[in-house]
C-alpha atoms as a PDB file:
ATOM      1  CA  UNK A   1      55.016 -41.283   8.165  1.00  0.00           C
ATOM      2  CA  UNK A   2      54.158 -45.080   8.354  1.00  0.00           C
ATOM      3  CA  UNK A   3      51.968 -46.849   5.865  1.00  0.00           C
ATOM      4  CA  UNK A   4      49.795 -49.389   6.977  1.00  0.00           C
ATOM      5  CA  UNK A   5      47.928 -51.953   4.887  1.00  0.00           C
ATOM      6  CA  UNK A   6      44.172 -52.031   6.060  1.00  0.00           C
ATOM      7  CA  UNK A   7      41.536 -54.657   5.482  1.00  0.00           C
ATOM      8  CA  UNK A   8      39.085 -53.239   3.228  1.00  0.00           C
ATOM      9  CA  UNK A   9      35.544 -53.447   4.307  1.00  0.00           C
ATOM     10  CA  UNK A  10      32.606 -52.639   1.744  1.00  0.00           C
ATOM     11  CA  UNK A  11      30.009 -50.600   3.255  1.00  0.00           C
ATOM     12  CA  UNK A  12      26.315 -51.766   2.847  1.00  0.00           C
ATOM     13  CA  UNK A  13      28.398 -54.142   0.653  1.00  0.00           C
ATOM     14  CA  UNK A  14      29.440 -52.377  -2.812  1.00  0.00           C
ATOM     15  CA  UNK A  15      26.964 -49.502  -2.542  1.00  0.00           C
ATOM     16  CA  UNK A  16      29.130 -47.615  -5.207  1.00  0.00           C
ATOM     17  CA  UNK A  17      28.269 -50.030  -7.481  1.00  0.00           C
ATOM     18  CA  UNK A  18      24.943 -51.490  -6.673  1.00  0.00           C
ATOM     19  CA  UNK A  19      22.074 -50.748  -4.592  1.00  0.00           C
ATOM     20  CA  UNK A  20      22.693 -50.621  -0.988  1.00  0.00           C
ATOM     21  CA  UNK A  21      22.758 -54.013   2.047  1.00  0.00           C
ATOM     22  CA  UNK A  22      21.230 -55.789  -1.180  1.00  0.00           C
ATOM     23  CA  UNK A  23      22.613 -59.189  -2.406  1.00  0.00           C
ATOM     24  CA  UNK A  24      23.248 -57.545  -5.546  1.00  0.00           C
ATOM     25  CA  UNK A  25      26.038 -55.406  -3.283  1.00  0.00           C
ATOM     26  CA  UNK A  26      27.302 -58.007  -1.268  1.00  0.00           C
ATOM     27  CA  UNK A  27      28.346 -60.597  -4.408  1.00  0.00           C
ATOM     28  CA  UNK A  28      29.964 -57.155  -5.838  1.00  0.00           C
ATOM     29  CA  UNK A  29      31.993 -56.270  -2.787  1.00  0.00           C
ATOM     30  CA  UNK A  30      32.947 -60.121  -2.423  1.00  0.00           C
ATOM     31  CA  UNK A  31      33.380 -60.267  -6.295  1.00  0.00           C
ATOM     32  CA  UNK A  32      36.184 -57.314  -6.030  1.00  0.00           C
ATOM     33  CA  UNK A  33      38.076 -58.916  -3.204  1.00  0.00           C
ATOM     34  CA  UNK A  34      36.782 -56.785  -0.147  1.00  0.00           C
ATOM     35  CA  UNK A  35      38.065 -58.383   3.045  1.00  0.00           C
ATOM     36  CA  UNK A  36      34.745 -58.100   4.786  1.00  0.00           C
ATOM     37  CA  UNK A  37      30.972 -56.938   3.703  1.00  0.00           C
ATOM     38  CA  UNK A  38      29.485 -54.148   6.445  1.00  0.00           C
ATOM     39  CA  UNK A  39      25.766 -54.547   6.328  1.00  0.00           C
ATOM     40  CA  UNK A  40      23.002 -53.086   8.443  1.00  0.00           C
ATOM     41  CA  UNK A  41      20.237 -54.596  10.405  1.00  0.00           C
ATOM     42  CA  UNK A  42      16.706 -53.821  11.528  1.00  0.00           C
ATOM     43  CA  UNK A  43      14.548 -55.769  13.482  1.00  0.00           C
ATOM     44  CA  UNK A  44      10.578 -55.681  12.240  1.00  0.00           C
ATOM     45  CA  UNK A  45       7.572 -55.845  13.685  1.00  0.00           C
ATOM     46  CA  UNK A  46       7.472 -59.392  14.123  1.00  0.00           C
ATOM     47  CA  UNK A  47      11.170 -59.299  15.011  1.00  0.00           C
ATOM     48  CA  UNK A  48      12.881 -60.727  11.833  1.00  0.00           C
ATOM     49  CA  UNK A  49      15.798 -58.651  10.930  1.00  0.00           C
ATOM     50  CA  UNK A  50      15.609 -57.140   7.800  1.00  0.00           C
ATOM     51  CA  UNK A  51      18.676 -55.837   6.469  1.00  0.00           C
ATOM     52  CA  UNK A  52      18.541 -52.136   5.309  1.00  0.00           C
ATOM     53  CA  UNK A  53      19.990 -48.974   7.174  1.00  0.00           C
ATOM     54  CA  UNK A  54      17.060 -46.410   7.548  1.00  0.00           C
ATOM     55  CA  UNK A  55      14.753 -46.732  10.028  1.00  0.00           C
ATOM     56  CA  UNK A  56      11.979 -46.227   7.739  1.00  0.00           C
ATOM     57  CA  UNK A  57      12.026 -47.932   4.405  1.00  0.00           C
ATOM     58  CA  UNK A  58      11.531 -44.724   2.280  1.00  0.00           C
ATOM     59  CA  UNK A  59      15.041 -43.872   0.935  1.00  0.00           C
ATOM     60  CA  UNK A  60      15.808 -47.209  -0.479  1.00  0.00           C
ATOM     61  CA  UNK A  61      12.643 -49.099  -1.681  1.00  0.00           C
ATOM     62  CA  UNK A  62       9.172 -48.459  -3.328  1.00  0.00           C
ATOM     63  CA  UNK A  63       7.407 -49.116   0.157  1.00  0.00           C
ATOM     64  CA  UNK A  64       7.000 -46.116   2.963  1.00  0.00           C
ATOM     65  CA  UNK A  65       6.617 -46.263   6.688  1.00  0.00           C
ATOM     66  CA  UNK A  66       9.059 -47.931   9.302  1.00  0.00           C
ATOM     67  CA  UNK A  67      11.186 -50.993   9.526  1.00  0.00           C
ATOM     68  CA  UNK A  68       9.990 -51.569  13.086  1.00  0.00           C
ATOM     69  CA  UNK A  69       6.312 -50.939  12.622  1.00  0.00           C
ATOM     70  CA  UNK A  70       6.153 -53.431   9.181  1.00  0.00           C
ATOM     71  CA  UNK A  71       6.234 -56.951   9.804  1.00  0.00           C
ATOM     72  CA  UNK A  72       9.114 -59.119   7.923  1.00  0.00           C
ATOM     73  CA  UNK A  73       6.517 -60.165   5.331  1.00  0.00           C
ATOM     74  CA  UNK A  74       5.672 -56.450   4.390  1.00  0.00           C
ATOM     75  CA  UNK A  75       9.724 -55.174   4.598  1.00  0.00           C
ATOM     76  CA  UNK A  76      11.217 -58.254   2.250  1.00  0.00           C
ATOM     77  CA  UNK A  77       8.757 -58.231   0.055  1.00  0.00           C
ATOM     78  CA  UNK A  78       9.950 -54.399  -1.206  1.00  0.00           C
ATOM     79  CA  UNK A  79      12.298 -53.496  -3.905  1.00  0.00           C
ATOM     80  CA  UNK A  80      15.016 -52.040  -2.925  1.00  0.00           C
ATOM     81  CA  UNK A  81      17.272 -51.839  -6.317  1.00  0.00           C
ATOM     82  CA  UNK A  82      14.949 -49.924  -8.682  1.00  0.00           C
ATOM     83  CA  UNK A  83      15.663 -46.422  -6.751  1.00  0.00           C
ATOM     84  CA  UNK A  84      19.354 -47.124  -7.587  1.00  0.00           C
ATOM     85  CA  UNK A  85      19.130 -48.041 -10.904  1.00  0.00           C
ATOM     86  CA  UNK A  86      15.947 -49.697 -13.202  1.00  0.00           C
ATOM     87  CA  UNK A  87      18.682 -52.153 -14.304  1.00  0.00           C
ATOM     88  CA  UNK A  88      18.624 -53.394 -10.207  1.00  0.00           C
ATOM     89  CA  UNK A  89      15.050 -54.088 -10.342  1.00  0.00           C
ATOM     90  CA  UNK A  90      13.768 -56.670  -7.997  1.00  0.00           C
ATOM     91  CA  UNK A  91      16.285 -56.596  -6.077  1.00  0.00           C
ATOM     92  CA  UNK A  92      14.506 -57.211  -2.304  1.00  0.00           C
ATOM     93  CA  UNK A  93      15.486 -56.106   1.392  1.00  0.00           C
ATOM     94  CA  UNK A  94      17.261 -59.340   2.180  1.00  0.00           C
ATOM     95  CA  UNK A  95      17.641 -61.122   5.917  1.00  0.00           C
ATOM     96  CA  UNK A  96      20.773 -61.744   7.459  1.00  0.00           C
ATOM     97  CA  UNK A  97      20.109 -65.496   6.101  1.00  0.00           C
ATOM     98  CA  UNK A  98      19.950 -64.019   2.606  1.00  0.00           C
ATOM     99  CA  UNK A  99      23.316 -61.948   3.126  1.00  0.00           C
ATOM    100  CA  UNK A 100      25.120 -65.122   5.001  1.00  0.00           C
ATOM    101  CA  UNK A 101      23.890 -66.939   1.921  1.00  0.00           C
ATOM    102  CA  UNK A 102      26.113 -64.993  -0.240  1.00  0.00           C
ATOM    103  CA  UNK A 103      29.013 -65.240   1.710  1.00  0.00           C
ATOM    104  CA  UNK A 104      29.149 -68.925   2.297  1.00  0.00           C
ATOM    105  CA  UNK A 105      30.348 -69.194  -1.351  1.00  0.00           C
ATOM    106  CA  UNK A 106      33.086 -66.457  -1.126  1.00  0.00           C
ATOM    107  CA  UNK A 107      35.142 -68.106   2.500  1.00  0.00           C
ATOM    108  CA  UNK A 108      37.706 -64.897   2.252  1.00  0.00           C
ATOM    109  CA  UNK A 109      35.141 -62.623   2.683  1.00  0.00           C
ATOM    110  CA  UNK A 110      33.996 -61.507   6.530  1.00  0.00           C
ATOM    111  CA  UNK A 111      30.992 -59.893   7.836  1.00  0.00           C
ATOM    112  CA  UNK A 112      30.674 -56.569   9.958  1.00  0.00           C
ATOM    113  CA  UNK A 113      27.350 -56.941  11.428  1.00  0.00           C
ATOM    114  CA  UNK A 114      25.733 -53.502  12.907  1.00  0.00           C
ATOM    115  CA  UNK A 115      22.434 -53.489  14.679  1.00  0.00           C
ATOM    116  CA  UNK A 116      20.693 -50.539  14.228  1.00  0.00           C
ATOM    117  CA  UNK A 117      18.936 -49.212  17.362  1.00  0.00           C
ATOM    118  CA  UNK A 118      18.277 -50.314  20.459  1.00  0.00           C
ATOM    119  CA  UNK A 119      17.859 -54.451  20.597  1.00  0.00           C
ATOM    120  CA  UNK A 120      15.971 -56.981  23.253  1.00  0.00           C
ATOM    121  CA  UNK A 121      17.481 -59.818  24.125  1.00  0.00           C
ATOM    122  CA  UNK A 122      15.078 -62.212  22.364  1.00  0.00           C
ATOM    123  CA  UNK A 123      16.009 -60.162  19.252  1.00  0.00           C
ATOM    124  CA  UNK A 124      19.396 -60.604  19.536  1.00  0.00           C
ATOM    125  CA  UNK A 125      19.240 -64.348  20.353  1.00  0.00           C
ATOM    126  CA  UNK A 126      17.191 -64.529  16.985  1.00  0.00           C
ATOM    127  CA  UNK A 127      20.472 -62.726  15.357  1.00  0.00           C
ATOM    128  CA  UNK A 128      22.653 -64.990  17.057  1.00  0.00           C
ATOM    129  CA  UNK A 129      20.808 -68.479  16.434  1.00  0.00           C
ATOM    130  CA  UNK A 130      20.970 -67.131  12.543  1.00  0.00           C
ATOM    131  CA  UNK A 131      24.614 -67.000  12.886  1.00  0.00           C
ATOM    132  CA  UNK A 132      25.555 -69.831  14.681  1.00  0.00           C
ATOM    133  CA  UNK A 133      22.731 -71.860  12.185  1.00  0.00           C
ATOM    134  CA  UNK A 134      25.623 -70.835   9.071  1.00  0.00           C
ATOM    135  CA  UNK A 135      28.249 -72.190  10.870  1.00  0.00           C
ATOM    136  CA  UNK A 136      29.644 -68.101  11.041  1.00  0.00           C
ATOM    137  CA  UNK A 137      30.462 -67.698  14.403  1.00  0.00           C
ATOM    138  CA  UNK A 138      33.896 -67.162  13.333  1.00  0.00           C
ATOM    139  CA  UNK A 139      33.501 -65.166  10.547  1.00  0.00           C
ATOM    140  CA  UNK A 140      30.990 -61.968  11.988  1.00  0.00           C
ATOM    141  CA  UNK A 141      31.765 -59.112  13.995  1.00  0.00           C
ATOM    142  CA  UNK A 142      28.710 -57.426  16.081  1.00  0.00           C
ATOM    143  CA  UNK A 143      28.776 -53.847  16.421  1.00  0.00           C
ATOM    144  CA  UNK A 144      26.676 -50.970  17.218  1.00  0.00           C
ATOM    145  CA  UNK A 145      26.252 -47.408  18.377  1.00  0.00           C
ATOM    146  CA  UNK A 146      24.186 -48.194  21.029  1.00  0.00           C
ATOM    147  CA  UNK A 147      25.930 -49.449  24.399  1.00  0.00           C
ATOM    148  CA  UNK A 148      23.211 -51.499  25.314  1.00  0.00           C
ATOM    149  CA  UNK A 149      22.663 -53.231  22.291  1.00  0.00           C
ATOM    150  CA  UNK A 150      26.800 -54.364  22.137  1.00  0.00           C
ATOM    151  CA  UNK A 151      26.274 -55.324  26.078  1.00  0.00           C
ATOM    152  CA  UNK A 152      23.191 -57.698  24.924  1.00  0.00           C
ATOM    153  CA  UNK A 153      24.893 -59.453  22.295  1.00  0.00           C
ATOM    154  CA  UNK A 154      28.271 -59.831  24.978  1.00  0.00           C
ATOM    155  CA  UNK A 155      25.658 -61.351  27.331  1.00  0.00           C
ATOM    156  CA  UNK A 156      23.596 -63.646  24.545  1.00  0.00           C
ATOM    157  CA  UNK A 157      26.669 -64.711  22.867  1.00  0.00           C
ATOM    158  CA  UNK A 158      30.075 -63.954  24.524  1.00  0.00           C
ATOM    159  CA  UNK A 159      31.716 -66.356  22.124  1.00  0.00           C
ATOM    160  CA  UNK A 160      31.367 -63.621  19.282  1.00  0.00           C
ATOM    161  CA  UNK A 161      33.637 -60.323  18.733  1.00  0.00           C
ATOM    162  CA  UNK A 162      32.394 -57.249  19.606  1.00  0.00           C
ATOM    163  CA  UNK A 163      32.720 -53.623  18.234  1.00  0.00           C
ATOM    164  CA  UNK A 164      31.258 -50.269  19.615  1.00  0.00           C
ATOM    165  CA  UNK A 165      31.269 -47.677  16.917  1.00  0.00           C
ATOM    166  CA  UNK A 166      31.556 -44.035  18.145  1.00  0.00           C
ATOM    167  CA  UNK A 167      31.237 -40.851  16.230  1.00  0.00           C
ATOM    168  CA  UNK A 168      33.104 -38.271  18.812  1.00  0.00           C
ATOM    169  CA  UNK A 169      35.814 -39.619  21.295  1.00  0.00           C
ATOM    170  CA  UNK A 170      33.955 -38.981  24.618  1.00  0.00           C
ATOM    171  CA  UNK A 171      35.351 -39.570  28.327  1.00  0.00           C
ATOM    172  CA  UNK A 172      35.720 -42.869  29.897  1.00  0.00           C
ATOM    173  CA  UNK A 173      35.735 -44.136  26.169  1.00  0.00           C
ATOM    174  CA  UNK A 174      38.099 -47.292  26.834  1.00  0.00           C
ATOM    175  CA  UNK A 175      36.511 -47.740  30.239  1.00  0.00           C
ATOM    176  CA  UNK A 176      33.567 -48.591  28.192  1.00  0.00           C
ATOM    177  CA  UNK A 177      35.359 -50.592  25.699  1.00  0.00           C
ATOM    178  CA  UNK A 178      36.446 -52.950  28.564  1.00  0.00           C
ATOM    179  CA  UNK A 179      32.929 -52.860  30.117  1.00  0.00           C
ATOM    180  CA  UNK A 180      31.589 -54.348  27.141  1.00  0.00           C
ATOM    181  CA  UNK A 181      34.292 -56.563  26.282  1.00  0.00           C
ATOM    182  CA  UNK A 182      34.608 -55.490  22.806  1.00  0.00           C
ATOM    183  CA  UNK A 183      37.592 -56.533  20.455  1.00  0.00           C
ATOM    184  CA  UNK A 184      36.843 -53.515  18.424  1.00  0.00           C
ATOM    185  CA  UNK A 185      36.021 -49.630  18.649  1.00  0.00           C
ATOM    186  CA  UNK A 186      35.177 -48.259  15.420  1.00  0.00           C
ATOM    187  CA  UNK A 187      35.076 -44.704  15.025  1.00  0.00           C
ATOM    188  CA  UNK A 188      34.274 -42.221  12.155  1.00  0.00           C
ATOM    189  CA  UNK A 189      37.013 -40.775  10.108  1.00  0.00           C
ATOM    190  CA  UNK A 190      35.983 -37.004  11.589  1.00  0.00           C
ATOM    191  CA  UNK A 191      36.424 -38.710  14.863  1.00  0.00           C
ATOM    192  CA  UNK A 192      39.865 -39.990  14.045  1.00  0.00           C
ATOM    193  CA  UNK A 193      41.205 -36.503  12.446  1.00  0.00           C
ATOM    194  CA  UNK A 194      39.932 -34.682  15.265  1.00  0.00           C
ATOM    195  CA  UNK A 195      41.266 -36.714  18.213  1.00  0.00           C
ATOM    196  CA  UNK A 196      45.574 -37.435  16.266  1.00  0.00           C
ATOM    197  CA  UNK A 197      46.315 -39.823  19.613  1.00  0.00           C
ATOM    198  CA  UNK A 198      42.837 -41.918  19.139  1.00  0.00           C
ATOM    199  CA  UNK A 199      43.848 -45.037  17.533  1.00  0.00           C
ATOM    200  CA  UNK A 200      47.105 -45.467  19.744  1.00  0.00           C
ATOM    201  CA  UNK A 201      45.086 -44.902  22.748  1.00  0.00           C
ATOM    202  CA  UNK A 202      42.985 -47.820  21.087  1.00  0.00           C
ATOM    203  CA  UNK A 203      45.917 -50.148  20.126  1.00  0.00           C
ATOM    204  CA  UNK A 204      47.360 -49.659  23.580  1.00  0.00           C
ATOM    205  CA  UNK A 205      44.285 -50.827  24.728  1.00  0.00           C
ATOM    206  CA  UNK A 206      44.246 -53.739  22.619  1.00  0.00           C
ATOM    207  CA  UNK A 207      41.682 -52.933  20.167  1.00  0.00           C
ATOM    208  CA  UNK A 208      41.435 -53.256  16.881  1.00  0.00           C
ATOM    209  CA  UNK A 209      40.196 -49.617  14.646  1.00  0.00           C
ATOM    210  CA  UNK A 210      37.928 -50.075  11.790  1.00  0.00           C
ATOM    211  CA  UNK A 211      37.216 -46.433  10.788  1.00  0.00           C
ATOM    212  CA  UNK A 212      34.280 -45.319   8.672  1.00  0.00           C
ATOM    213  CA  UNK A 213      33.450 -43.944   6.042  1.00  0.00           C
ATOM    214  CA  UNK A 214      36.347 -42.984   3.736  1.00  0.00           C
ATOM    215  CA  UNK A 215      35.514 -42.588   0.242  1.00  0.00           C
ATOM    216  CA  UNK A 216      38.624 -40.265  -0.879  1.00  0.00           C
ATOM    217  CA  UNK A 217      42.731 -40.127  -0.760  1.00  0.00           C
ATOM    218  CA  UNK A 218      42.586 -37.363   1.901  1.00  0.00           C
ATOM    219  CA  UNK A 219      40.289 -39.766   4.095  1.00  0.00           C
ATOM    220  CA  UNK A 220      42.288 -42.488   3.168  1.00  0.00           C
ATOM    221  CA  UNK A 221      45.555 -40.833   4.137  1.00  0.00           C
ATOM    222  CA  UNK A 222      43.971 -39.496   7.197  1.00  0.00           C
ATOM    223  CA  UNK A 223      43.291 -42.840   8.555  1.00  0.00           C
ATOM    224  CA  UNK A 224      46.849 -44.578   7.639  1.00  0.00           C
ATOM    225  CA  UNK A 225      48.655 -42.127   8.475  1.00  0.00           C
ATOM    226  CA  UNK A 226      48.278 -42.266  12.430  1.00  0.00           C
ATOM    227  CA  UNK A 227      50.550 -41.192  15.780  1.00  0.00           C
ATOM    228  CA  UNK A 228      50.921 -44.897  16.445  1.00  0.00           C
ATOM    229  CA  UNK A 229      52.873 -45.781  12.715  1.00  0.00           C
ATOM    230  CA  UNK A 230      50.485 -48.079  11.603  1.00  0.00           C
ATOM    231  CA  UNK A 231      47.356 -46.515  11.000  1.00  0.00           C
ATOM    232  CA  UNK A 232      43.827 -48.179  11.418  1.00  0.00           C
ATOM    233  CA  UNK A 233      43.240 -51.690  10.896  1.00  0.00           C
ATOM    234  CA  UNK A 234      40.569 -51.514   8.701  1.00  0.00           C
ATOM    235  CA  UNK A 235      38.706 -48.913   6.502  1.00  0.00           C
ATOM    236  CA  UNK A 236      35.115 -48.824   5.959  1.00  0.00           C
ATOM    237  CA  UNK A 237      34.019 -47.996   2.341  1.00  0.00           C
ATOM    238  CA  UNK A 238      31.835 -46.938  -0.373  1.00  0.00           C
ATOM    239  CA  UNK A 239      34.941 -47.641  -3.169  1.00  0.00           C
ATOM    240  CA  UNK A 240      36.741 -50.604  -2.030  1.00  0.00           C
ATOM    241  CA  UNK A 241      38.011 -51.503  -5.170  1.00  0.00           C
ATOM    242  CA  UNK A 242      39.189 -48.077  -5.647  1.00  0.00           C
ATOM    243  CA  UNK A 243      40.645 -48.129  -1.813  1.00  0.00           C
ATOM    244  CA  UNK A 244      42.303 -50.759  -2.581  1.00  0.00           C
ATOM    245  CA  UNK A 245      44.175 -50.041  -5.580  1.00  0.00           C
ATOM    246  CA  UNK A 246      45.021 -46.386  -3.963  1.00  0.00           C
ATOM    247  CA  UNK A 247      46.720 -48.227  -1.198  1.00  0.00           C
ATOM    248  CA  UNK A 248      48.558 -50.775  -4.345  1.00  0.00           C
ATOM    249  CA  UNK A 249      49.876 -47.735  -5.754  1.00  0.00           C
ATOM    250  CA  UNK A 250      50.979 -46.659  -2.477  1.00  0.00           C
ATOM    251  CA  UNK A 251      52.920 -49.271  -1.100  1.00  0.00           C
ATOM    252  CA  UNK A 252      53.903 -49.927  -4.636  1.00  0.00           C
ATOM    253  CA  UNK A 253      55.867 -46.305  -4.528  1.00  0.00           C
ATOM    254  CA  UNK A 254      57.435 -46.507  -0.819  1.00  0.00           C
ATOM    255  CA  UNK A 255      58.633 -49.965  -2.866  1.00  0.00           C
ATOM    256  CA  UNK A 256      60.284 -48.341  -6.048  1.00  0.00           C
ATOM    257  CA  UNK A 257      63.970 -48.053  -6.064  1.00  0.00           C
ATOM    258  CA  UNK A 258      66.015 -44.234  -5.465  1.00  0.00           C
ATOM    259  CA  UNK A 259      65.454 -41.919  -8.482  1.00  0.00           C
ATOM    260  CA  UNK A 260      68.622 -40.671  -9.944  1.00  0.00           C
ATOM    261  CA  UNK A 261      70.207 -37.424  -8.348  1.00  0.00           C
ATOM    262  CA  UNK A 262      68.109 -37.849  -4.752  1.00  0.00           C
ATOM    263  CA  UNK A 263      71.346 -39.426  -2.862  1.00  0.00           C
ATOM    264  CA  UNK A 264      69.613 -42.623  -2.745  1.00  0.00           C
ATOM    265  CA  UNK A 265      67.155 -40.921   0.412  1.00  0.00           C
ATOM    266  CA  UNK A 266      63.647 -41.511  -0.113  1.00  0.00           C
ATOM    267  CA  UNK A 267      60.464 -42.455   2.560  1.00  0.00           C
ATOM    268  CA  UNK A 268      60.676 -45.584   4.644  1.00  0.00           C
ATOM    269  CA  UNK A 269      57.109 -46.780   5.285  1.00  0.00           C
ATOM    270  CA  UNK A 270      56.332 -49.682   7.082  1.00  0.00           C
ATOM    271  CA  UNK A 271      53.552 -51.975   5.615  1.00  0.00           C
ATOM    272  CA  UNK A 272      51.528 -54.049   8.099  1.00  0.00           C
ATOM    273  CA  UNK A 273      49.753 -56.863   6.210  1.00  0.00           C
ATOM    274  CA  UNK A 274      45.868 -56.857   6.582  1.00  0.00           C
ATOM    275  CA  UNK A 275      44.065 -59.375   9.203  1.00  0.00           C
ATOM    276  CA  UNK A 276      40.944 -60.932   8.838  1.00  0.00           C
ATOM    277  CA  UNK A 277      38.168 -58.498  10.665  1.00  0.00           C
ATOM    278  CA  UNK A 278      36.864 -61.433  13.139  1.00  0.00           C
ATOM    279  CA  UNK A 279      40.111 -62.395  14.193  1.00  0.00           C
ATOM    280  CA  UNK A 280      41.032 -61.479  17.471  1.00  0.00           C
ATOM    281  CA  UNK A 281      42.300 -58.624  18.734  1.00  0.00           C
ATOM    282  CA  UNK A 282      44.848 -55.871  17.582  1.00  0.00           C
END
């Protein structure tokens, strides 16, 4: 058993700890040292990008009705912290500006960028021009579900990294991946325990493996301890603070010396420091 040594990415930035794809979430998961901030984003009416993961507004704010049939004046103007917690009140469904923002003051922190959905090409050039406008382009990673929407964004912006997330390993899978030109394929942590040989069929390929989402040591385990020896190459979380002092405490024990009357025998795991998400390929 190898031991690899992830980046830690903070889904819908710290959602543990504050509301979710709010500011309030991103400072927190930059605050406690996440290597990148996953956010999600939906285009409105008036095709602005508001950044919130349900296609209707319902779950997370005190508005109703969906993202794509409110325009961007109607969607930012809702509170999305108050359903979390009355002490997040007035906390508003922010724009990728608003989350870019945030992370110009914290350098060592990345983005992981999914569109939701199916995307036009004028939308996408909107996402793009938002990007490029924060000096980012090296610090985001695209990604979606949707083939077409990844195959838009390769054909609006080659120049940015690309990542398909998939949640079941289907045929022709790295076909696809090379179709699209993506640097990463992202797959769920069900996916990954299911199919043992998936991420070295993916690092053969050369492509990085940012898994999602592990909130627990048996999902954690699950997803650095892989066929290949060094597991994924990121984990998406809920906990990233917690993630990241459960892998600490791991590396810290494959570390300590023999104990007494064990022959001086004890694991040998190999510890593969953490890359930025945006930087190239596995």
């Amino acid at each position: 058993m190898a031991v690899a040594s992830p980046a830690v990415i903070a889904h819908r930035g710290y959602s543990a700890v504050a509301p979710q794809n709010t500011l309030a979430a991103v400072e927190a998961a930059c605050r406690a040292g996440a290597d990148a901030v996953e956010i999600d984003l939906q285009p409105t009416a008036d095709g602005v990008g508001a950044v919130i993961h349900d296609e209707t507004v319902d779950a997370t704010t005190d508005g109703t009705g969906k993202v794509s049939a409110l325009t961007s004046h109607e969607v930012l103007g809702l509170d999305a912290g108050a359903r979390f917690s009355p002490a997040f009140r007035g906390q508003r469904v922010p724009t990728l500006a608003d989350v870019l923002g945030v992370l110009a003051r914290h350098p060592d922190t990345d983005l992981l960028l999914e569109l939701k959905g199916s995307w036009t090409t004028e939308q996408v050039e909107r996402v793009t021009a938002t990007i490029a406008d924060a000096g980012f382009d090296h610090r985001v990673l695209v990604q979606s579900f949707w083939p077409g929407t990844v195959a838009t964004v390769r054909d609006v912006a080659p120049h940015l990294p690309g990542g398909l997330l998939v949640s079941f390993d289907p045929p022709g899978l790295l076909r696809l991946c090379e179709r699209l030109r993506v640097v990463a394929c992202n797959p769920s942590v069900a996916t990954v325990a299911g199919s043992p040989r998936l991420v070295s069929r993916l690092h053969a390929a050369g492509l990085r493996v940012m898994s999602w989402t592990a909130n627990d040591p048996a999902a954690w385990t699950t997803l650095v301890d892989t066929d290949d020896g060094t597991g994924v190459d990121a984990v998406i979380t809920d906990r990233p603070e917690r993630f990241a002092g459960w892998l600490a405490g791991l590396n810290a024990q494959q570390a300590a010396p023999p104990l007494p009357g064990r022959g001086g025998i004890r694991l040998r795991r190999r510890r593969v420091p953490a890359q930025r998400v945006v930087a190239g390929t596995a």
